[in-house]
C-alpha atoms as a PDB file:
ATOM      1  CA  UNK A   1      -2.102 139.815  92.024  1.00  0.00           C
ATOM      2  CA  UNK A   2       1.200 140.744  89.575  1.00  0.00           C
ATOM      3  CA  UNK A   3       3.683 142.815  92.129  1.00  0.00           C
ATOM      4  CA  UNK A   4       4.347 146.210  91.106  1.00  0.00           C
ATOM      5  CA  UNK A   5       7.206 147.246  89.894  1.00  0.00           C
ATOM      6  CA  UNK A   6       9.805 148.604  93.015  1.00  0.00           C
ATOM      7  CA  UNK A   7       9.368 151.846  94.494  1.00  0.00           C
ATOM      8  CA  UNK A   8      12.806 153.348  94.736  1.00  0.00           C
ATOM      9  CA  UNK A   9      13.791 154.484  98.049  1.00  0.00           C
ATOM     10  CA  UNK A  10      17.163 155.558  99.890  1.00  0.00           C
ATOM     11  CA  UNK A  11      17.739 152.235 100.825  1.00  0.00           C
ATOM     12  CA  UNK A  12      19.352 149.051  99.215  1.00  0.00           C
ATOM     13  CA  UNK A  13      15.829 147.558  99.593  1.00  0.00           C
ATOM     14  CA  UNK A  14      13.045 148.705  97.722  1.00  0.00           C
ATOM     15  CA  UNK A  15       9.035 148.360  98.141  1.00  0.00           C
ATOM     16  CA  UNK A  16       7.549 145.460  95.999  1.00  0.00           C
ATOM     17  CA  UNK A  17       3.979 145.757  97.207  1.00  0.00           C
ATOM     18  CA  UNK A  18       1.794 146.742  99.637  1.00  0.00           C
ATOM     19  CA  UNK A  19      -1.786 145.968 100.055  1.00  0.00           C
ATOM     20  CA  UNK A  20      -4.774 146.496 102.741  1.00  0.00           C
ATOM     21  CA  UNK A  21      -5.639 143.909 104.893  1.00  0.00           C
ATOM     22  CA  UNK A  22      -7.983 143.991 107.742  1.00  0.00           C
ATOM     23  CA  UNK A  23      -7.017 142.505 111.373  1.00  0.00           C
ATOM     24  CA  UNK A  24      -7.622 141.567 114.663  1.00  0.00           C
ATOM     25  CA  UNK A  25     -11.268 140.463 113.350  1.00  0.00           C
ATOM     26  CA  UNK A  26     -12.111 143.587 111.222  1.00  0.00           C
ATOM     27  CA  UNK A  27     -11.278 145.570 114.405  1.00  0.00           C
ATOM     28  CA  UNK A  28      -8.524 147.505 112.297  1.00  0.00           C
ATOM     29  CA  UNK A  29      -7.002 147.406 108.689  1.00  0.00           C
ATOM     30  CA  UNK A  30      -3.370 147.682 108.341  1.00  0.00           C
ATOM     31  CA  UNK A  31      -1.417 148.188 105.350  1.00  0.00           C
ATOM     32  CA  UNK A  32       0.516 145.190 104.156  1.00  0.00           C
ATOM     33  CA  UNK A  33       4.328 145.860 102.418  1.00  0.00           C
ATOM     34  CA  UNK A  34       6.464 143.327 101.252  1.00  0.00           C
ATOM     35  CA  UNK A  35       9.815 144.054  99.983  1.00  0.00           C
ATOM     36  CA  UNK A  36      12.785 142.898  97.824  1.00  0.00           C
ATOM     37  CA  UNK A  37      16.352 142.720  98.343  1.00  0.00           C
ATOM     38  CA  UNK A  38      16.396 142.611 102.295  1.00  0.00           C
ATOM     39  CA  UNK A  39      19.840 141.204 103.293  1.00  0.00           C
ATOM     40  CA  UNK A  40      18.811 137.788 104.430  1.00  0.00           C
ATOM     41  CA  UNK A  41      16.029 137.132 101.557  1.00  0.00           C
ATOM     42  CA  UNK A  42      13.448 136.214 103.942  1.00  0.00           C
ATOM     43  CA  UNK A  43       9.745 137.362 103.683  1.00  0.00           C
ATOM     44  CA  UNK A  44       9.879 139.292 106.027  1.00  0.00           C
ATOM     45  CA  UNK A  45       6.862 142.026 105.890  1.00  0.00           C
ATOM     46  CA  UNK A  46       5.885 144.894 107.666  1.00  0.00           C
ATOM     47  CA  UNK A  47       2.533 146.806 108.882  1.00  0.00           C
ATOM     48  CA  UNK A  48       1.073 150.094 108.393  1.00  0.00           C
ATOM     49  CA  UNK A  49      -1.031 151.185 111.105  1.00  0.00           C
ATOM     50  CA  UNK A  50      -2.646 154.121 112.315  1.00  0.00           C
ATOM     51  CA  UNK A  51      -2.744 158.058 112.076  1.00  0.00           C
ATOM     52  CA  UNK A  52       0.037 159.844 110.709  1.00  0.00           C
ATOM     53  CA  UNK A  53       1.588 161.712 113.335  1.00  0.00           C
ATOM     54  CA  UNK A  54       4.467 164.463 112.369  1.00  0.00           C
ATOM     55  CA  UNK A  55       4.546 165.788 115.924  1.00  0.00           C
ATOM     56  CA  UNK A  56       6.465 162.864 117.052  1.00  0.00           C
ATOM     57  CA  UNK A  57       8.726 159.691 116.192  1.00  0.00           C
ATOM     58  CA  UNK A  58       6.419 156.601 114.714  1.00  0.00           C
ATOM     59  CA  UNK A  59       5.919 153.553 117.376  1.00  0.00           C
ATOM     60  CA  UNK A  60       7.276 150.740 115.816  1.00  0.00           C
ATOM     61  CA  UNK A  61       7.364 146.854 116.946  1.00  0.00           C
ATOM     62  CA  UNK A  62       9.783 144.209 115.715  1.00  0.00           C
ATOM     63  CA  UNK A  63       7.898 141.128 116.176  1.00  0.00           C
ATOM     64  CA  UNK A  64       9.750 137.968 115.370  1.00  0.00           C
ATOM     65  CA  UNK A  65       7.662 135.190 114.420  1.00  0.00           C
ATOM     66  CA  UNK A  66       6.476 132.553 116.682  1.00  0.00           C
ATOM     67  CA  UNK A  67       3.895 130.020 115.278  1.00  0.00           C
ATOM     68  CA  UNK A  68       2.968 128.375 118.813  1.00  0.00           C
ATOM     69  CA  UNK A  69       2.155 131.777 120.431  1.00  0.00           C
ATOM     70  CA  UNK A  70       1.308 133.854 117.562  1.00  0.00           C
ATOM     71  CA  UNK A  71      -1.181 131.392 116.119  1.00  0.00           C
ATOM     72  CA  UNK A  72      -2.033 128.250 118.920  1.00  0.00           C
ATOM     73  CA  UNK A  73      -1.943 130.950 122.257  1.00  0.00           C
ATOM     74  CA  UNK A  74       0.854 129.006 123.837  1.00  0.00           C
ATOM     75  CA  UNK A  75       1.528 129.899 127.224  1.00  0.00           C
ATOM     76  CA  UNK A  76       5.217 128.612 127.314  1.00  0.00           C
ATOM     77  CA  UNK A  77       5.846 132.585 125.928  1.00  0.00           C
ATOM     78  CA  UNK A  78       4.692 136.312 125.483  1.00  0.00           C
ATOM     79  CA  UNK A  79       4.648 136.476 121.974  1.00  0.00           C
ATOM     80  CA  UNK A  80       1.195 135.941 121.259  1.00  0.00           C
ATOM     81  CA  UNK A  81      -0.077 138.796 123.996  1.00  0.00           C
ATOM     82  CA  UNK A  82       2.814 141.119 122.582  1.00  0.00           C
ATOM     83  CA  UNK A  83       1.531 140.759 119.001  1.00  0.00           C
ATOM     84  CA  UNK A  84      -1.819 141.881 119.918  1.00  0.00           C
ATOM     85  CA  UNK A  85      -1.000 144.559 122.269  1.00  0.00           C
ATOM     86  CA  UNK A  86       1.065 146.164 119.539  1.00  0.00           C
ATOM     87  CA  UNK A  87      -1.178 145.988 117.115  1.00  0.00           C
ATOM     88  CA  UNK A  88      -3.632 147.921 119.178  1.00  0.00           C
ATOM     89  CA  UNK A  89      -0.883 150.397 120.287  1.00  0.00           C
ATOM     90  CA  UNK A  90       0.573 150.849 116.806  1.00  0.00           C
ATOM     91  CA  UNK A  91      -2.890 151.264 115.580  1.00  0.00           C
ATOM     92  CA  UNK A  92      -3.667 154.448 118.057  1.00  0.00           C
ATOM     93  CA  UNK A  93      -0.538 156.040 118.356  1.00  0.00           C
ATOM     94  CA  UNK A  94       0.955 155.743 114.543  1.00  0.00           C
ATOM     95  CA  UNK A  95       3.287 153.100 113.397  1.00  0.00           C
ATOM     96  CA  UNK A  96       4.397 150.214 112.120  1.00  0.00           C
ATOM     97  CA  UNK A  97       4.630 146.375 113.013  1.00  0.00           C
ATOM     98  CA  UNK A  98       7.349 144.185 111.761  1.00  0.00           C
ATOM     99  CA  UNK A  99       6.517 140.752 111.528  1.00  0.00           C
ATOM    100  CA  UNK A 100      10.059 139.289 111.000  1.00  0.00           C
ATOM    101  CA  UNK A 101      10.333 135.946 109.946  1.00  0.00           C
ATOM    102  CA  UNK A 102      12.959 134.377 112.601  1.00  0.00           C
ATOM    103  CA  UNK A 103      11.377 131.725 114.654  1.00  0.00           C
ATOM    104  CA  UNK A 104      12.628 130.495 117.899  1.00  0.00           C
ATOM    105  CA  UNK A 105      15.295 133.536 117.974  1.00  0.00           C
ATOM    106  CA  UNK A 106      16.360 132.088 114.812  1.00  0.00           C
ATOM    107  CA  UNK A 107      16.450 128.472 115.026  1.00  0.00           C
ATOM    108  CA  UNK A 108      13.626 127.897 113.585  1.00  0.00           C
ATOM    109  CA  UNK A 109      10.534 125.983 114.388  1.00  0.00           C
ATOM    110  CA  UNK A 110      11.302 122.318 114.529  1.00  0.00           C
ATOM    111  CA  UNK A 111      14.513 123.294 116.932  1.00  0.00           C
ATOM    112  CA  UNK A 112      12.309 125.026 118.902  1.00  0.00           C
ATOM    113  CA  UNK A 113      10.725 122.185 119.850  1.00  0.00           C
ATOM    114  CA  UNK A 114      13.396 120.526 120.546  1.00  0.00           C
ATOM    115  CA  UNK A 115      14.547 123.111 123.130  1.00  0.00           C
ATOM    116  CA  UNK A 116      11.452 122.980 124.541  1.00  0.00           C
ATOM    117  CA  UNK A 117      11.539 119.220 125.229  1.00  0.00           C
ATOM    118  CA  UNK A 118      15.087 119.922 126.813  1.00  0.00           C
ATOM    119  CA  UNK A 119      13.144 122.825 129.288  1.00  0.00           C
ATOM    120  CA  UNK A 120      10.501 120.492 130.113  1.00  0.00           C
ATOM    121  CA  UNK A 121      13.421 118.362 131.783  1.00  0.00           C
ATOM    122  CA  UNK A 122      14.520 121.978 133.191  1.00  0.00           C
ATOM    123  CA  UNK A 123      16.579 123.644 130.960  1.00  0.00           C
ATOM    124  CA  UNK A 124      16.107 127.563 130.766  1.00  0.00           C
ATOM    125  CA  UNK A 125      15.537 128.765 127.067  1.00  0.00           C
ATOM    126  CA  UNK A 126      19.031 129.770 126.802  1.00  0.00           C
ATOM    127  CA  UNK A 127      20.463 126.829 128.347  1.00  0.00           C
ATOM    128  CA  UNK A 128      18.231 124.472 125.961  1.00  0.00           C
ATOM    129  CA  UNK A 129      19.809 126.297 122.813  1.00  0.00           C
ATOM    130  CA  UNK A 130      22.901 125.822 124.181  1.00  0.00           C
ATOM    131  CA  UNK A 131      21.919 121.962 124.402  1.00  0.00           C
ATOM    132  CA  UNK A 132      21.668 122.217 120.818  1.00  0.00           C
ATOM    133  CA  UNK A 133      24.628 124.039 119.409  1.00  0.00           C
ATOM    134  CA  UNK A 134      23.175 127.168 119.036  1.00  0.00           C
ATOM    135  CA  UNK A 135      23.955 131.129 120.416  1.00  0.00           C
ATOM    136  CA  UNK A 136      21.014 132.216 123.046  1.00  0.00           C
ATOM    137  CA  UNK A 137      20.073 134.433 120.147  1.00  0.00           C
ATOM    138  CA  UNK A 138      20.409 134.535 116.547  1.00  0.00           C
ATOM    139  CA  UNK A 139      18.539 137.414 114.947  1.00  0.00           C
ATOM    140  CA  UNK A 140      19.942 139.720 113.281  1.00  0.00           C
ATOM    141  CA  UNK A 141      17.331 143.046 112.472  1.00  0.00           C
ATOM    142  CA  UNK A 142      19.343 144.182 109.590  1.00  0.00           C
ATOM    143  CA  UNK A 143      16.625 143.453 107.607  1.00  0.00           C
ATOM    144  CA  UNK A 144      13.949 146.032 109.850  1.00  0.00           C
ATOM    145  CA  UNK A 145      16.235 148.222 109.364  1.00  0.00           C
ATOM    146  CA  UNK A 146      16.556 147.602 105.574  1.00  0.00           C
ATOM    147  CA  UNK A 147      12.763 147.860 105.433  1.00  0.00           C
ATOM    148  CA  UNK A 148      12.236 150.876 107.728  1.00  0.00           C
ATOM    149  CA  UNK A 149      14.687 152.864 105.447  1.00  0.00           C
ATOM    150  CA  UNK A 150      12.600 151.000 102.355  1.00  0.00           C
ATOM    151  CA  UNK A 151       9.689 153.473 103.773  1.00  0.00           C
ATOM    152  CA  UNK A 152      11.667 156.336 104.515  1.00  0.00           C
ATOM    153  CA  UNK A 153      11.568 155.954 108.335  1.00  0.00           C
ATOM    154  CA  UNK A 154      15.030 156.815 109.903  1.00  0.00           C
ATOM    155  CA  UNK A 155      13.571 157.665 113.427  1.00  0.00           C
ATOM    156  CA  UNK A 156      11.134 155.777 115.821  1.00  0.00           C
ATOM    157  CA  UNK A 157      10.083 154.817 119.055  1.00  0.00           C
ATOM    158  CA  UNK A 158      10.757 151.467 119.567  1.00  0.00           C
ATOM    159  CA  UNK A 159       8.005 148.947 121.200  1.00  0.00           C
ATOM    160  CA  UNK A 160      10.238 146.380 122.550  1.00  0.00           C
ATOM    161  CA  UNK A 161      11.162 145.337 126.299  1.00  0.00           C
ATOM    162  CA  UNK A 162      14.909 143.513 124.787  1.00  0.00           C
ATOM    163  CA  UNK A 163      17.776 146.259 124.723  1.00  0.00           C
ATOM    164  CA  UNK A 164      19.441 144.002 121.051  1.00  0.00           C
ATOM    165  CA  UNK A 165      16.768 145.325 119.618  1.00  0.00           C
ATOM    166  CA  UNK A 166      17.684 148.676 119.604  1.00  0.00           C
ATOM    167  CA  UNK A 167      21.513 148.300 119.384  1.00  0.00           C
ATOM    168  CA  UNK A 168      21.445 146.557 116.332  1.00  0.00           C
ATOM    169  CA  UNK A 169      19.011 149.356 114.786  1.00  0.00           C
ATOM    170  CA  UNK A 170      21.015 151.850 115.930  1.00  0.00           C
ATOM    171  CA  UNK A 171      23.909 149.836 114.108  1.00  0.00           C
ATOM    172  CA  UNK A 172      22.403 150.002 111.130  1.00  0.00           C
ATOM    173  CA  UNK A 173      21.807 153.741 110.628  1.00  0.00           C
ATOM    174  CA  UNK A 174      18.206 153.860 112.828  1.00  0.00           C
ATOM    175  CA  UNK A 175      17.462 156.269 115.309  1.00  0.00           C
ATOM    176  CA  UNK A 176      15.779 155.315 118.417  1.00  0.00           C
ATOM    177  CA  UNK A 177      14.086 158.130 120.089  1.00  0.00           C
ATOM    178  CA  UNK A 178      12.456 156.220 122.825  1.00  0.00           C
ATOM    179  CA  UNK A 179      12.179 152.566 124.204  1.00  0.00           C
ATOM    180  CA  UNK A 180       8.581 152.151 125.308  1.00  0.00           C
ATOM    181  CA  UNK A 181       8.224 149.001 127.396  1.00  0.00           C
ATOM    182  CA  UNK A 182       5.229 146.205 126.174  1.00  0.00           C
ATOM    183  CA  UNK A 183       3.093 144.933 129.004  1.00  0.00           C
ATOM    184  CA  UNK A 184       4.170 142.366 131.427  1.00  0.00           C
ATOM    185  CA  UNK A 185       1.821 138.778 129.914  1.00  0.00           C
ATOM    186  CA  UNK A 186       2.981 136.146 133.408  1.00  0.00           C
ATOM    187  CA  UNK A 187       1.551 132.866 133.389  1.00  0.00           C
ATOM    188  CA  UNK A 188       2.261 129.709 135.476  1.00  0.00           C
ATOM    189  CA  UNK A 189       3.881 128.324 132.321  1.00  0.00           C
ATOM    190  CA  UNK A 190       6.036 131.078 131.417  1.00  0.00           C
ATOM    191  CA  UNK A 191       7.240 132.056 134.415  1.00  0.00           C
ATOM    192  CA  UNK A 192      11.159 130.813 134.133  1.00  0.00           C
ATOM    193  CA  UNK A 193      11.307 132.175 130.415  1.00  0.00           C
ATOM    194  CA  UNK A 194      10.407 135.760 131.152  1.00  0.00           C
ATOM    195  CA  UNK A 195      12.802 135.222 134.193  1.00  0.00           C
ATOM    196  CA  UNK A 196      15.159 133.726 131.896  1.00  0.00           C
ATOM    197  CA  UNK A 197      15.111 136.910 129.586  1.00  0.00           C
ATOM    198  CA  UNK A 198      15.709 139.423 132.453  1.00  0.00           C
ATOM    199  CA  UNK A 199      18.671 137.666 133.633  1.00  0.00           C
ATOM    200  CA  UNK A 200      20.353 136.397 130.930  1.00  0.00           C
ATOM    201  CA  UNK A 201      19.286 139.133 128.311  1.00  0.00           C
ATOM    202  CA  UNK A 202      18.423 142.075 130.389  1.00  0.00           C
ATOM    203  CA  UNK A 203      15.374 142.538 128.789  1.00  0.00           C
ATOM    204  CA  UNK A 204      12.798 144.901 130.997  1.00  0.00           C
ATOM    205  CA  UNK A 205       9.958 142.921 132.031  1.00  0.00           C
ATOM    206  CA  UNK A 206       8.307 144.554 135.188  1.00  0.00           C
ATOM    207  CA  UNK A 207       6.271 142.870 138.274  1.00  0.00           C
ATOM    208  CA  UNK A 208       8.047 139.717 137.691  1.00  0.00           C
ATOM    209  CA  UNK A 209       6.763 137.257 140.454  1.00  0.00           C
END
């Protein structure tokens, strides 16, 4: 399909298409959007789903991608429970998903493989980056904020247990209304990295064991 020509909006980024799509097994159908000029030049997308609801800020998730959990169910993280839990919230309540494409907090892929060699020897997460010359976390959600603006969205409630997420947002000229914690997805496996995440990131994971 030829992209359509940019929808002009009151941001530097601009709409380049946006299709239908059904998920989660026909369950739902979200709207697709892709965009062009977001600051980084990723393809990063984003996902309409749900009611339209002018009573109250939209829920919104920034989901940064993670091929093991999103795609193969690994247990060494939450990311693959997360997606699906928001796309069921965001799908009742009125919002959008973010699928952001910043692997491994922004290492990518084949690094974060690497640092999960180095916590199989019994590194934490943040201590395996480390290892490897990089920052315990390198995304930057300029570009969600680029793309929320893209649709005209300058207030939300944010789906997200990790405070960054909201303080970069609110950096970049998005109002947060509420934080609204995601469930709590423990496993034998992943145990040390939610741990890991409280302590060293503050995020707000309840019921920890």
């Amino acid at each position: 399909m030829i992209a359509q020509p940019p929808i002009m909006m009151k941001s530097g980024s601009t709409i380049r298409q946006k299709v239908p799509i059904p998920v989660l097994d026909g369950y739902v159908t979200g709207m697709f959007y892709s965009f062009y000029g977001l600051p980084d030049g990723k393809e990063h997308f984003l996902v309409e789903l749900g009611p339209k609801n002018t009573a109250k800020a939209p829920l919104v998730r920034l989901h940064s991608e993670c091929m093991t959990g999103d795609v193969f169910g690994s247990q060494r993280c939450d990311c693959g429970p997360q997606l699906r839990e928001s796309l069921f919230r965001i799908n009742s309540e009125g919002g959008y998903l973010l699928y952001l494409r910043q692997e491994g907090r922004g290492i990518g892929l084949y690094s974060k493989l690497d640092a999960y060699h180095l916590q199989g020897q019994g590194m934490d997460t943040y201590e395996a980056n480390r290892q490897l010359s990089f920052d315990d976390d390198l995304r930057d959600y300029s570009a969600a904020a680029a793309m929320l603006k893209a649709l005209d969205v300058m207030q939300i409630r944010l789906l997200s247990n990790n405070p960054d997420k909201a303080a970069q947002l609110t950096a970049n000229g998005i109002t947060v209304t509420e934080r609204v914690q995601t469930g709590t997805y423990q496993s034998a496996h992943n145990r040390g990295y939610l741990q890991a995440k409280v302590r060293r990131a503050q995020h707000t994971i309840n019921n920890l064991k």
